[in-house]
C-alpha atoms as a PDB file:
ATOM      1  CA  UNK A   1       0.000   0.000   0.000  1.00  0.00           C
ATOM      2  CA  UNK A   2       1.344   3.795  -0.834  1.00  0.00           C
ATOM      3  CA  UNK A   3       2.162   5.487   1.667  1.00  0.00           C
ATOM      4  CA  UNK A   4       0.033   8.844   2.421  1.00  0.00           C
ATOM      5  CA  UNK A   5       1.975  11.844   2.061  1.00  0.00           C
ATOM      6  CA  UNK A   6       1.604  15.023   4.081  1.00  0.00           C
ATOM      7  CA  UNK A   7      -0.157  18.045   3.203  1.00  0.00           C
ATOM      8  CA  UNK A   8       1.795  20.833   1.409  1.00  0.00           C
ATOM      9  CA  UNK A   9       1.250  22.698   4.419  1.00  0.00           C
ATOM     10  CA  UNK A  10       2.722  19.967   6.533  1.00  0.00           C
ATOM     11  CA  UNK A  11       5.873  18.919   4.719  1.00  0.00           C
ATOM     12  CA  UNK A  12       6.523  22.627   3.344  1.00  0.00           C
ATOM     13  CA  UNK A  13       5.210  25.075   6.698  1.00  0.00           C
ATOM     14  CA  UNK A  14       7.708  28.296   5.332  1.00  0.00           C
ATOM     15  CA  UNK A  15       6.599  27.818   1.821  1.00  0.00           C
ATOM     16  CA  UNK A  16       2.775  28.061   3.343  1.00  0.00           C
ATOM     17  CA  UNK A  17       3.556  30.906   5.158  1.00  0.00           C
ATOM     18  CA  UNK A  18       5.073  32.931   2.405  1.00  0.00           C
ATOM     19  CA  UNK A  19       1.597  31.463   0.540  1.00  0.00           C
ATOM     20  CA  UNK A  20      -0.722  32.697   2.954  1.00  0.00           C
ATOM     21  CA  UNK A  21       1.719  36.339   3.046  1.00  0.00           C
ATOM     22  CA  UNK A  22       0.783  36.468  -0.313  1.00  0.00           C
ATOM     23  CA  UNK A  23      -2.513  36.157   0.183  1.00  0.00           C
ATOM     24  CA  UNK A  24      -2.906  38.629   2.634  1.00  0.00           C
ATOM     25  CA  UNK A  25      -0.613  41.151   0.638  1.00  0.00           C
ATOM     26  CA  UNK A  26      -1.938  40.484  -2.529  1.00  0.00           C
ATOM     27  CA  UNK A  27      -5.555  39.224  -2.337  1.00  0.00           C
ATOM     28  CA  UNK A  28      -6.190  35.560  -2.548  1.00  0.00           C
ATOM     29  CA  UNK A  29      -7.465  35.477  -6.469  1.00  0.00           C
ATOM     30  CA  UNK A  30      -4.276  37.126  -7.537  1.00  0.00           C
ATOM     31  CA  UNK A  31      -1.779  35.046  -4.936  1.00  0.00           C
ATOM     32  CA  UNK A  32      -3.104  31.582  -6.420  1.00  0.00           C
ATOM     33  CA  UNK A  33      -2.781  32.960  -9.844  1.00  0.00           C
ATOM     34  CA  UNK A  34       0.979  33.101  -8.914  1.00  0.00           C
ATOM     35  CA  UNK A  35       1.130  29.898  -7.244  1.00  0.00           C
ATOM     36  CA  UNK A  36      -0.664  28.039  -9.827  1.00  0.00           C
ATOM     37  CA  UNK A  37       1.270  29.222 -12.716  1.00  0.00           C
ATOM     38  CA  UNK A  38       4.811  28.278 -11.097  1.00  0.00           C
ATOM     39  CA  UNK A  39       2.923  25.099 -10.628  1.00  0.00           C
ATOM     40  CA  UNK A  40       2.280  24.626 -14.195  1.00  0.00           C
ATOM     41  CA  UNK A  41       5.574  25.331 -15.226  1.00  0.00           C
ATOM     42  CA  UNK A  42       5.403  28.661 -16.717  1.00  0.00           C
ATOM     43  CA  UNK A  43       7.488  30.293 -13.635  1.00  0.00           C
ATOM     44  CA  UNK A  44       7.078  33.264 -11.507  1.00  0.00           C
ATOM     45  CA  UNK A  45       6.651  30.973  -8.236  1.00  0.00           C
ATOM     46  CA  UNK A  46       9.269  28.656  -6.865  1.00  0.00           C
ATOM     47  CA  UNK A  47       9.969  27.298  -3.320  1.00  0.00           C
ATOM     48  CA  UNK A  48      12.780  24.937  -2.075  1.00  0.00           C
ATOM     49  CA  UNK A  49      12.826  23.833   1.542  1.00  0.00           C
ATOM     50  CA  UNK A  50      14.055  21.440   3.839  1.00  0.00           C
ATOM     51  CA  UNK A  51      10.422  20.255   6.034  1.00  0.00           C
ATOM     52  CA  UNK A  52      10.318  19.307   9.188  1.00  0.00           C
ATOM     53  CA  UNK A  53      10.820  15.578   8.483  1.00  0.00           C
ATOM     54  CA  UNK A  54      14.596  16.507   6.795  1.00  0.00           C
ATOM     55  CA  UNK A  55      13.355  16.223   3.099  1.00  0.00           C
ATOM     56  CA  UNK A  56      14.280  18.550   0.788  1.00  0.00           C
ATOM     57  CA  UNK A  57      10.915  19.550  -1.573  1.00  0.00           C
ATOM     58  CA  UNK A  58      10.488  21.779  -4.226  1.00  0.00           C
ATOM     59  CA  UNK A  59       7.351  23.257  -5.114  1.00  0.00           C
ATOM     60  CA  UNK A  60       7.060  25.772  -8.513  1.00  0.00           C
ATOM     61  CA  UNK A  61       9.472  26.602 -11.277  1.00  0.00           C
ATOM     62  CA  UNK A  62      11.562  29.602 -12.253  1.00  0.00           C
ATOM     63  CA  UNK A  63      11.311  31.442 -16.051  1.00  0.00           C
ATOM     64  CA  UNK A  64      14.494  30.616 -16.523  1.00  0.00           C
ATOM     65  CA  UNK A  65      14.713  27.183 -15.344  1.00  0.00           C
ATOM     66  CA  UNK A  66      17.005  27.347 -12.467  1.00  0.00           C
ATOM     67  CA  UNK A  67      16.481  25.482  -8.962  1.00  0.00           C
ATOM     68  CA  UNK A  68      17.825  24.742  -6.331  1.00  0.00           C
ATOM     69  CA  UNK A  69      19.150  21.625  -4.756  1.00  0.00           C
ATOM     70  CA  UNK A  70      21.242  20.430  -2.200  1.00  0.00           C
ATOM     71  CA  UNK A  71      25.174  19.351  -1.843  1.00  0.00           C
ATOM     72  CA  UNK A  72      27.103  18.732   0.837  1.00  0.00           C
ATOM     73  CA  UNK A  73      24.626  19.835   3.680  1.00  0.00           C
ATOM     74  CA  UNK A  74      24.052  23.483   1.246  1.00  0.00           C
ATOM     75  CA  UNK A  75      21.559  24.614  -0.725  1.00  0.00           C
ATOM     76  CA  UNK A  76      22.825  26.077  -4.234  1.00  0.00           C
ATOM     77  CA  UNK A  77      21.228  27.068  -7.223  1.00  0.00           C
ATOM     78  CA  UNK A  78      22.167  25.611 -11.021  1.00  0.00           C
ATOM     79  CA  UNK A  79      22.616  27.938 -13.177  1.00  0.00           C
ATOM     80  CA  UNK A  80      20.970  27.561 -16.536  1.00  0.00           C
ATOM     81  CA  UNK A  81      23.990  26.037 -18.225  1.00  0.00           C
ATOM     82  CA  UNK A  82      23.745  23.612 -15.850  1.00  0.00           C
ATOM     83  CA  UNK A  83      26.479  24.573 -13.340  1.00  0.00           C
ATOM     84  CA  UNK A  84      26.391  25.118  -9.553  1.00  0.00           C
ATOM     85  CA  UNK A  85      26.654  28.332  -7.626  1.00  0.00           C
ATOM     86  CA  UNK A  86      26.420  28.783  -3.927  1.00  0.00           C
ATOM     87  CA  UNK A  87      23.051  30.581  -2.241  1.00  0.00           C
END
């Protein structure tokens, strides 16, 4: 049997907060217009954490492509030609 993941809001609690910051700042129509297209793919919305549990999520996409990841305990972004830079 799969196992049941975790809410968003569980496994990613800063990237909800900056959500619901949004929200609040923006309006909630407009904020999930944001959120939804960096979940499509087309950018303009990307979170990378570490939860609570010690997994390392990602949740949106850049316009350019670039996300982060982790090495050697760090988070650093790739560049768009594919290389590594520290955060």
């Amino acid at each position: 049997m799969k196992q049941q993941q975790g809410s968003l809001r569980d496994v990613m609690p800063e990237t909800a907060g900056i959500v619901d910051w949004l929200r609040t700042a923006l309006g909630k129509e407009r904020a999930d217009r944001i959120v939804i297209n960096g979940k499509a793919g087309r950018g303009g919305f990307y979170m990378a954490e570490i939860g609570p549990d010690g997994v390392f999520r990602e949740f949106g996409s850049t316009k350019s492509g670039r996300r982060l990841s982790v090495v050697d305990g760090k988070m650093v972004w790739s560049d768009e030609k594919g290389g590594r830079r520290g955060a």
